[in-house]
N, C-alpha and C. Protein backbone atom coordinates (compact mmCIF):
# COMPACT_ATOMS: atom_id res chain seq x y z
N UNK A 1 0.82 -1.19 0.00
CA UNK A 1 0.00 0.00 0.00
C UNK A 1 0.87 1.26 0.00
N UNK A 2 2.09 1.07 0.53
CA UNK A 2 3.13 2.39 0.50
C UNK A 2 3.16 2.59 -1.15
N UNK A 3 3.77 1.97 -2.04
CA UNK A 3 3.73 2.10 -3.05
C UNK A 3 2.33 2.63 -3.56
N UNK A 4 0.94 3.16 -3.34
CA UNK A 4 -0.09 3.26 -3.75
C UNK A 4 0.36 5.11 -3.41
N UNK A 5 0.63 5.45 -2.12
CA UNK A 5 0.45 6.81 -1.36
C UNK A 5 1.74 7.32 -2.09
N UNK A 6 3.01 6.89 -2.10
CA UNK A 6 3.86 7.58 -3.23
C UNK A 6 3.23 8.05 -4.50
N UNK A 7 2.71 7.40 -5.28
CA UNK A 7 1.99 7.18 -6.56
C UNK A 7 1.11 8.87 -6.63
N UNK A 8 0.83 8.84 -5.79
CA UNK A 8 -0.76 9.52 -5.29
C UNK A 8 -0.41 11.14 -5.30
N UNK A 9 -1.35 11.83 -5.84
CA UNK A 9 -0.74 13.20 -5.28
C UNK A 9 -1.68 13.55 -4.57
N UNK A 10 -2.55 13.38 -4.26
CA UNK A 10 -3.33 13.57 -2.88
C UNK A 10 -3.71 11.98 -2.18
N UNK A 11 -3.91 12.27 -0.93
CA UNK A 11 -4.51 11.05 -0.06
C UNK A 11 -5.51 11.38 0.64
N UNK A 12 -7.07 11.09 0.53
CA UNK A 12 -8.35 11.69 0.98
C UNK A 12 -8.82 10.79 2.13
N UNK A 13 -8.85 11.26 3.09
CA UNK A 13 -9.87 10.62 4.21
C UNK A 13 -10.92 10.94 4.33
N UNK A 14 -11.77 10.04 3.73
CA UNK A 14 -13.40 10.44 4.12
C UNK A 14 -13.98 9.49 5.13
N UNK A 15 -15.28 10.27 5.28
CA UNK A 15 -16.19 9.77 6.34
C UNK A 15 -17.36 9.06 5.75
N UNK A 16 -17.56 8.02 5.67
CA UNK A 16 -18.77 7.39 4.96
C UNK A 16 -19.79 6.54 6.07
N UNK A 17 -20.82 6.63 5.83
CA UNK A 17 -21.90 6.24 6.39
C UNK A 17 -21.87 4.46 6.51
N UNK A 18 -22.09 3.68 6.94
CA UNK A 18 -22.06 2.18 7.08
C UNK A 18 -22.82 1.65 5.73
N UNK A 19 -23.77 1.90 5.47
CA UNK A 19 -24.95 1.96 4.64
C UNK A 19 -23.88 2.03 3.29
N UNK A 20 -23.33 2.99 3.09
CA UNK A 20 -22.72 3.68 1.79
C UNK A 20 -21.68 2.60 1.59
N UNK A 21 -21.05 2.20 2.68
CA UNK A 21 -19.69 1.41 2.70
C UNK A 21 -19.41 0.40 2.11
N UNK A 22 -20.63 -0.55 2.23
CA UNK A 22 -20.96 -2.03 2.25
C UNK A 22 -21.77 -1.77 1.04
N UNK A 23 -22.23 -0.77 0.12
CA UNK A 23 -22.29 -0.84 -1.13
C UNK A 23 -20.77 -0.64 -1.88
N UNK A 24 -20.01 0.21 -1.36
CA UNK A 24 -19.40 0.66 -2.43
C UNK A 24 -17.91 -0.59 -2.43
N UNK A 25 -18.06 -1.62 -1.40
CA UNK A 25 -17.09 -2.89 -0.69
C UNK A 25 -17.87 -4.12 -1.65
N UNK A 26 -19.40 -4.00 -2.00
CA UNK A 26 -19.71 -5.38 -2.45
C UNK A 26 -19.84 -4.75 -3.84
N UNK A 27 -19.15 -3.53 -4.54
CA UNK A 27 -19.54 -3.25 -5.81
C UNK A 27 -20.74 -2.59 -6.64
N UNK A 28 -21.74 -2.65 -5.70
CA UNK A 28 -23.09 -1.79 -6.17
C UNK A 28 -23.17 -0.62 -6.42
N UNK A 29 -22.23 -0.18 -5.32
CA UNK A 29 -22.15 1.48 -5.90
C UNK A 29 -20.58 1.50 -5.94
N UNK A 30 -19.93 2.49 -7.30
CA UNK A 30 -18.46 2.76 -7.17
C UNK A 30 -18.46 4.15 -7.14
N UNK A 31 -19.19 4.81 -7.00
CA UNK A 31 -18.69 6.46 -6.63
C UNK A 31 -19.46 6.72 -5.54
N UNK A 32 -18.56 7.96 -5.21
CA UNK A 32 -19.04 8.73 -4.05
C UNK A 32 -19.76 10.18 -3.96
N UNK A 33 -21.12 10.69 -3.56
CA UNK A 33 -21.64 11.72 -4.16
C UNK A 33 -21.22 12.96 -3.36
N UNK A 34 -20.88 13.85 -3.44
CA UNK A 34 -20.20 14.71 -2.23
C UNK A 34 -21.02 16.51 -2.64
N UNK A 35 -20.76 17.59 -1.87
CA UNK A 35 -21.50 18.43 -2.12
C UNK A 35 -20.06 19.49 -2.49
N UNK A 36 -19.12 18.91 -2.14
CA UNK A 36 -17.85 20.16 -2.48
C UNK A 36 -16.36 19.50 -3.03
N UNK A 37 -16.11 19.98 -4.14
CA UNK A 37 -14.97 19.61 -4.71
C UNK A 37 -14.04 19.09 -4.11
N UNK A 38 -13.99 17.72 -4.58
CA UNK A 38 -12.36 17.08 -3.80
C UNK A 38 -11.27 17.67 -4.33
N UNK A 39 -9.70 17.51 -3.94
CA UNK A 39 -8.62 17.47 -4.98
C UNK A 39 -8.52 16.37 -5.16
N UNK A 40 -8.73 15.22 -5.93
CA UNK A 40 -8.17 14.52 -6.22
C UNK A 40 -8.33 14.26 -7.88
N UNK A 41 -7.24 13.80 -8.46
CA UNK A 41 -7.22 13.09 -9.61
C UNK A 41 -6.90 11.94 -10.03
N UNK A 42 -6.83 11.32 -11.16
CA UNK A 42 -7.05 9.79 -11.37
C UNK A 42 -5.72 9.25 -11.16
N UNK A 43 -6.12 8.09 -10.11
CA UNK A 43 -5.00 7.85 -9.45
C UNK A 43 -4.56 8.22 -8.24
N UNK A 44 -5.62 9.19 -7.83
CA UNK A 44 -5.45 9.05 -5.55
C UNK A 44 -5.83 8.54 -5.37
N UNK A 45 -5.82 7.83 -4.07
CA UNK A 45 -6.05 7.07 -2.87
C UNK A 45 -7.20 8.13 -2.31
N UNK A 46 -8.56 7.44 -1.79
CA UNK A 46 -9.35 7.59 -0.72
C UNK A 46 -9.56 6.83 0.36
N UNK A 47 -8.98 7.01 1.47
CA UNK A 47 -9.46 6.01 2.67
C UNK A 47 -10.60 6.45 3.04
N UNK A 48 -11.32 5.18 3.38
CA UNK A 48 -12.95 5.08 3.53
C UNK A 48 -12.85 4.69 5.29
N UNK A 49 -13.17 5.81 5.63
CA UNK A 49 -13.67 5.67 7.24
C UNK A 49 -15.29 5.65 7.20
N UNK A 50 -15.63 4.42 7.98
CA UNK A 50 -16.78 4.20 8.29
C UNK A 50 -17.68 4.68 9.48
N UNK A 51 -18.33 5.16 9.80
CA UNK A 51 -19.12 6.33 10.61
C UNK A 51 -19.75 5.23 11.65
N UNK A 52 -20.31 5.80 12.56
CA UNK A 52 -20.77 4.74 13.71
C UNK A 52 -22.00 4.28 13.55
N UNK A 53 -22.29 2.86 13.48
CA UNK A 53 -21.26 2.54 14.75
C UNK A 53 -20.23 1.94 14.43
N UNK A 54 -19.71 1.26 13.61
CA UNK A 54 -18.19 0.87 13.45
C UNK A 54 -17.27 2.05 13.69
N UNK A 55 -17.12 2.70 13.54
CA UNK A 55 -16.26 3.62 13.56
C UNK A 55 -14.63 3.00 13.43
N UNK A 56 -14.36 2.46 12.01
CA UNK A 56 -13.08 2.46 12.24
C UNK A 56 -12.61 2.65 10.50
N UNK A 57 -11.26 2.54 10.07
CA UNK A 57 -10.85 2.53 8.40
C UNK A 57 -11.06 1.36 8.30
N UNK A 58 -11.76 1.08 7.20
CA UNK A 58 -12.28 -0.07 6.48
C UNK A 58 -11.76 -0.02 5.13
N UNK A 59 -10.87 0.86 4.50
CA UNK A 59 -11.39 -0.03 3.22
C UNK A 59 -10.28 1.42 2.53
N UNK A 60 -10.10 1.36 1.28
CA UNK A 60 -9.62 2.53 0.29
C UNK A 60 -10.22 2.04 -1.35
N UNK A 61 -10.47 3.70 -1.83
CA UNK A 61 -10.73 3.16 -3.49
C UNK A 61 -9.47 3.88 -4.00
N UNK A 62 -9.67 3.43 -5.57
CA UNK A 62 -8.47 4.19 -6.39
C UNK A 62 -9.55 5.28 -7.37
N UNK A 63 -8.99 6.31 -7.10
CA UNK A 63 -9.90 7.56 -7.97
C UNK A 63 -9.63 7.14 -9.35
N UNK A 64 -10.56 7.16 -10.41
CA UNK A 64 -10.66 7.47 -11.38
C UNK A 64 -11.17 8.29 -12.11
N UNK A 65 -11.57 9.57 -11.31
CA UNK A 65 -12.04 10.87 -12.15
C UNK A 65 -13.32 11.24 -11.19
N UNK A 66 -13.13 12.33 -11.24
CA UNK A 66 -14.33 13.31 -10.19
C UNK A 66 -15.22 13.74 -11.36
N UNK A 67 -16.49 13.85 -11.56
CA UNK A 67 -17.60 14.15 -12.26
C UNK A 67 -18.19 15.13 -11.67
N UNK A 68 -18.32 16.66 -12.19
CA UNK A 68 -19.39 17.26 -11.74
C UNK A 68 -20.33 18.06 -12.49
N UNK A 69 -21.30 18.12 -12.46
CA UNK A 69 -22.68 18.89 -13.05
C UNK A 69 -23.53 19.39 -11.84
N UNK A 70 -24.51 19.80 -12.75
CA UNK A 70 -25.55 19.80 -11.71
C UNK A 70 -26.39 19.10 -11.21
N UNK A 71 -26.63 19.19 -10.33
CA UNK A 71 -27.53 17.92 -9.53
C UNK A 71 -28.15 16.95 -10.14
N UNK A 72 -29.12 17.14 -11.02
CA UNK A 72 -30.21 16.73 -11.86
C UNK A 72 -29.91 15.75 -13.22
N UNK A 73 -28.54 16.81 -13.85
CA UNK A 73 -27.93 16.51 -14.60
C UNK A 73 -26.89 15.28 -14.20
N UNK A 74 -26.05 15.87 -13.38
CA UNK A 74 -25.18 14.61 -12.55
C UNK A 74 -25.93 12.96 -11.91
N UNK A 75 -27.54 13.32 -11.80
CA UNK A 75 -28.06 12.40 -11.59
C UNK A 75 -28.36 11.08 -12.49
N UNK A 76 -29.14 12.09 -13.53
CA UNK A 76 -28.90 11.44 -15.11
C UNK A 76 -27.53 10.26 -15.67
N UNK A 77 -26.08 11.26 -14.87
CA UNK A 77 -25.12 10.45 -15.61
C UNK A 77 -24.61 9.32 -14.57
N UNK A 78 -24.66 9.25 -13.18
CA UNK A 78 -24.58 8.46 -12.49
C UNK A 78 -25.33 7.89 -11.45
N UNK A 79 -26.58 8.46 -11.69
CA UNK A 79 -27.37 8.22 -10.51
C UNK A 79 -27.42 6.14 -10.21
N UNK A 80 -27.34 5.88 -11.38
CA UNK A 80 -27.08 4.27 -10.97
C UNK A 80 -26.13 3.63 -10.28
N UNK A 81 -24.96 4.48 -10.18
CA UNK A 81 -23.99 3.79 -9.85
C UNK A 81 -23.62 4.27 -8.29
N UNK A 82 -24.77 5.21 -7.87
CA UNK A 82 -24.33 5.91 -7.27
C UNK A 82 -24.92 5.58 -5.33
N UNK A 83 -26.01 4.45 -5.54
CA UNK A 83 -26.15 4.11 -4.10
C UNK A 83 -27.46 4.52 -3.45
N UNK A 84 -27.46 5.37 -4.24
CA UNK A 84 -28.93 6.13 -3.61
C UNK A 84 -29.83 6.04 -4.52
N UNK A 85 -31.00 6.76 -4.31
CA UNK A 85 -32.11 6.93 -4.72
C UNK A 85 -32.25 8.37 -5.46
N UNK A 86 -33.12 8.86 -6.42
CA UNK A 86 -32.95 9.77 -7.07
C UNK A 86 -33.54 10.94 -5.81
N UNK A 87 -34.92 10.52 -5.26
CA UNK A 87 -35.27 11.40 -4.38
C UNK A 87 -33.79 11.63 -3.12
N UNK A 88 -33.22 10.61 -2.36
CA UNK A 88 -32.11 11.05 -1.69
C UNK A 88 -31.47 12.04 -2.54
N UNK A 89 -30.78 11.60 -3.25
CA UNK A 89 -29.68 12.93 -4.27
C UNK A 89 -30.19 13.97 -4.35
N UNK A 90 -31.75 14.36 -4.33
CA UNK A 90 -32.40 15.76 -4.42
C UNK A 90 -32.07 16.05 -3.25
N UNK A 91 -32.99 15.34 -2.10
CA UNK A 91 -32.57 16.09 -1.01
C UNK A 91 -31.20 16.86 -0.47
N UNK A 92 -29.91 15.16 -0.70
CA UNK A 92 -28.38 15.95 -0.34
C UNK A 92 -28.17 17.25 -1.30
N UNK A 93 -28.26 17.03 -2.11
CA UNK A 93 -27.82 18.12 -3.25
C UNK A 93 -29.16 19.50 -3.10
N UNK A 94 -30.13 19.61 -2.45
CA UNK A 94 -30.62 20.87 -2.32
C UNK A 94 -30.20 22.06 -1.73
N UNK A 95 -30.17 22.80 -3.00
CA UNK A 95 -29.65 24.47 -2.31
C UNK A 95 -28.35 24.82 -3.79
N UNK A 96 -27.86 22.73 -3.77
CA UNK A 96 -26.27 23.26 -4.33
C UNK A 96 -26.40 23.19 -5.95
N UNK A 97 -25.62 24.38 -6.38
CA UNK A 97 -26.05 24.65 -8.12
C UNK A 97 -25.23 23.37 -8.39
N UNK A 98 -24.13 22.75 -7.97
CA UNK A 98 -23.00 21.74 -8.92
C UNK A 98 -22.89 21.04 -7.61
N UNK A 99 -22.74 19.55 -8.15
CA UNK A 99 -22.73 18.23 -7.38
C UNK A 99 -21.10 17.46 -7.94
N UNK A 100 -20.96 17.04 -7.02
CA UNK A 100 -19.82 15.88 -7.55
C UNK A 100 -20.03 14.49 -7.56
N UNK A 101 -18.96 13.89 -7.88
CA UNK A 101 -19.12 12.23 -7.91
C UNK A 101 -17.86 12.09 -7.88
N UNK A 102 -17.43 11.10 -7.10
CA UNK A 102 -15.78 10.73 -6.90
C UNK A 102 -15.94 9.19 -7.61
N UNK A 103 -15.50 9.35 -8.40
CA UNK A 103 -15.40 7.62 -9.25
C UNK A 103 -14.31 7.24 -9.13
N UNK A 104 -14.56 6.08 -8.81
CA UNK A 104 -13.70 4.70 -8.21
C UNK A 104 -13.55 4.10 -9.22
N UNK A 105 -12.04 3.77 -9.70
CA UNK A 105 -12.01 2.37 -10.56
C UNK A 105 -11.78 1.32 -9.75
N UNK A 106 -11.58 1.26 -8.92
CA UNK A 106 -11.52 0.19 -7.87
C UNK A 106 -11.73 0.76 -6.25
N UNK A 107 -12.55 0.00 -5.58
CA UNK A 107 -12.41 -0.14 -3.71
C UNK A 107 -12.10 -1.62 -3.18
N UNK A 108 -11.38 -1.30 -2.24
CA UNK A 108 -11.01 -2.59 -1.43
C UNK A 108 -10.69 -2.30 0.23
N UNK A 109 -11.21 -3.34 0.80
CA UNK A 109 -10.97 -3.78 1.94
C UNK A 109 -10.13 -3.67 2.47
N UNK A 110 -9.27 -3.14 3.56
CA UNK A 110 -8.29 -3.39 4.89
C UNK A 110 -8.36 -4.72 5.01
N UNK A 111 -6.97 -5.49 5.11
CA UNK A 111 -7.50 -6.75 5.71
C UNK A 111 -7.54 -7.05 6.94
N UNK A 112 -7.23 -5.48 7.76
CA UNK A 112 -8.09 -5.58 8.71
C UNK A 112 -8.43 -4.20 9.46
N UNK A 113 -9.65 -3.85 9.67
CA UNK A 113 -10.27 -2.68 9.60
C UNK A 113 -8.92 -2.05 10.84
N UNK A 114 -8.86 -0.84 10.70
CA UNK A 114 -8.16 -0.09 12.14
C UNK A 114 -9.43 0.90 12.68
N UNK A 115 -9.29 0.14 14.30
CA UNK A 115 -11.03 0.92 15.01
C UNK A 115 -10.20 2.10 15.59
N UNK A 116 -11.41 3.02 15.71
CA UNK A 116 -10.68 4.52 16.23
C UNK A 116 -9.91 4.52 17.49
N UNK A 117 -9.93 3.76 18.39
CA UNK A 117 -9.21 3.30 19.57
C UNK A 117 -7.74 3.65 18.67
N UNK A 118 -7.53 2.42 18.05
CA UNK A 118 -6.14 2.14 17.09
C UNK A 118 -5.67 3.62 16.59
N UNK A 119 -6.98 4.02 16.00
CA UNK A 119 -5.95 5.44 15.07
C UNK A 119 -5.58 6.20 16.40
N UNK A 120 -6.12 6.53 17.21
CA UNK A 120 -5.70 7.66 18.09
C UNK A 120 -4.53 7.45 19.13
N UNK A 121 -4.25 5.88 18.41
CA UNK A 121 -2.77 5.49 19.23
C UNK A 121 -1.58 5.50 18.52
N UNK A 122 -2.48 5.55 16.58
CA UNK A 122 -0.99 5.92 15.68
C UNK A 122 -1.05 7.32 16.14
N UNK A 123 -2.20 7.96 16.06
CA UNK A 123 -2.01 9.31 15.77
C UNK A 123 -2.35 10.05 16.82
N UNK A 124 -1.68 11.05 17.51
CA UNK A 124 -2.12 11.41 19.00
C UNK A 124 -3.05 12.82 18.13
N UNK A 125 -4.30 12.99 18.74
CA UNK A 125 -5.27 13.80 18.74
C UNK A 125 -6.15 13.40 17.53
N UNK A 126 -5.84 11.88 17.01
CA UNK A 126 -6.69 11.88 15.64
C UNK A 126 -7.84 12.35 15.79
N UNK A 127 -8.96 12.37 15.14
CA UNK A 127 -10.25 12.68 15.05
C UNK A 127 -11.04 12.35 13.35
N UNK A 128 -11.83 11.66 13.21
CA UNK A 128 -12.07 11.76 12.19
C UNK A 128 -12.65 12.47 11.44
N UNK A 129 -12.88 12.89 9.98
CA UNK A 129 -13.27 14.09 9.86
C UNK A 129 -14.68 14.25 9.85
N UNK A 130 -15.32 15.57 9.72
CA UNK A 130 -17.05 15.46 9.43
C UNK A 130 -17.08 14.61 8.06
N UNK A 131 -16.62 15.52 7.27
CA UNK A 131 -16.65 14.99 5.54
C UNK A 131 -15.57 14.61 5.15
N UNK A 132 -14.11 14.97 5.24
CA UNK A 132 -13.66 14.59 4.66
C UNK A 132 -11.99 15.54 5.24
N UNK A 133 -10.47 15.21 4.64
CA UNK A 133 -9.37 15.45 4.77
C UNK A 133 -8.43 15.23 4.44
N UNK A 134 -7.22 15.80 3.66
CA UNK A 134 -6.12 14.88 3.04
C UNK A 134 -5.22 14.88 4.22
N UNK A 135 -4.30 13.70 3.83
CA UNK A 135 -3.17 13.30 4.63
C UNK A 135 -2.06 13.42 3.83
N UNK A 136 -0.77 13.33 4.30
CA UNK A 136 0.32 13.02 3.64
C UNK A 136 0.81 11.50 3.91
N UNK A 137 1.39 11.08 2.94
CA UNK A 137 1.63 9.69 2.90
C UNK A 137 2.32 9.06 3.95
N UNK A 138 3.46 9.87 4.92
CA UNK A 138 3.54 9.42 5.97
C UNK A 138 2.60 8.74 7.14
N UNK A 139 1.43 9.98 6.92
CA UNK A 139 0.39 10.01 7.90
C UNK A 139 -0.69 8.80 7.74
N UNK A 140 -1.02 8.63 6.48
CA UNK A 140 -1.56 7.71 5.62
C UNK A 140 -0.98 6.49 6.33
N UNK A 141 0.50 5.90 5.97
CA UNK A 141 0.96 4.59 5.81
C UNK A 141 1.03 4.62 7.69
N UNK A 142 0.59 5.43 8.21
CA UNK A 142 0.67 4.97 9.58
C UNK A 142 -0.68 4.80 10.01
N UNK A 143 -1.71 5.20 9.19
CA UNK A 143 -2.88 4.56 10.35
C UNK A 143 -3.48 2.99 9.24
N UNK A 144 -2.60 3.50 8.18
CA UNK A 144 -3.33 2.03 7.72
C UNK A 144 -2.44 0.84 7.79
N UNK A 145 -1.33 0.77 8.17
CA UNK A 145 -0.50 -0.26 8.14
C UNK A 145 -0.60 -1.24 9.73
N UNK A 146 -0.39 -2.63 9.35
CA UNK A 146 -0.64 -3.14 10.81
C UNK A 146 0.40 -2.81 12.02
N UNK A 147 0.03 -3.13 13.22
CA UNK A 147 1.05 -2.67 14.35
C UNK A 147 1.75 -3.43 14.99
């Protein structure tokens, strides 16, 4: 995985819902719908932190291109792939003129999740984020590597 975070010019920690996770882990959904521009481009790393109650890193995809339009429009081009329901996507996306989509050419599994106990013992004051945060690859290869 070190070799993945070299590679990478950004490394994204997001916060994903349990619900969202275990689609985007068994393949049903490969993107992620977000309300504000990531940096990333094809070929970062996203670590997928899972929200409670698991609360721990589960998993990373490999970006293959951020998509954005507008809501409606963006719905049209991925709303299938995307996990939700067309009425959900209205709701998240109300208010916002342009929507994103973080497309995954691939997600995969930790082979073994690190629970927040763990990160806050790689990392003194971790916290995970509301939405989302980049790391540097140091920071990266230390909460995901085993101990």
């Amino acid at each position: 995985m070190r070799n993945l975070f070299r590679k990478a010019s950004n490394i994204l920690l997001i916060s994903i819902k349990p619900q969202f996770v275990s689609k985007l882990l068994d393949g049903s959904k490969s993107l992620e719908l977000r309300r504000v521009k990531p940096r990333v481009i094809n070929g970062d790393i996203v670590l997928i932190y899972e929200t409670s109650p698991t609360m721990a890193l589960v998993g990373y995809g490999i970006v293959e291109s951020v998509i954005s339009d507008a809501p409606n429009k963006l719905w049209n081009n991925v709303g299938n792939r995307s996990g939700v329901t067309r009425s959900e996507s209205n709701k998240y996306y109300l208010g916002a003129e342009i929507g994103y989509a973080i497309n995954f050419s691939q997600v995969n599994c930790l082979a073994t999740p690190v629970n927040l106990p763990s990160l806050r013992k790689r990392i003194e004051g971790f916290h995970p984020p509301q939405s989302y945060r980049y790391l540097c690859p140091n920071v990266a290869s230390m909460i995901c590597m085993p101990l």
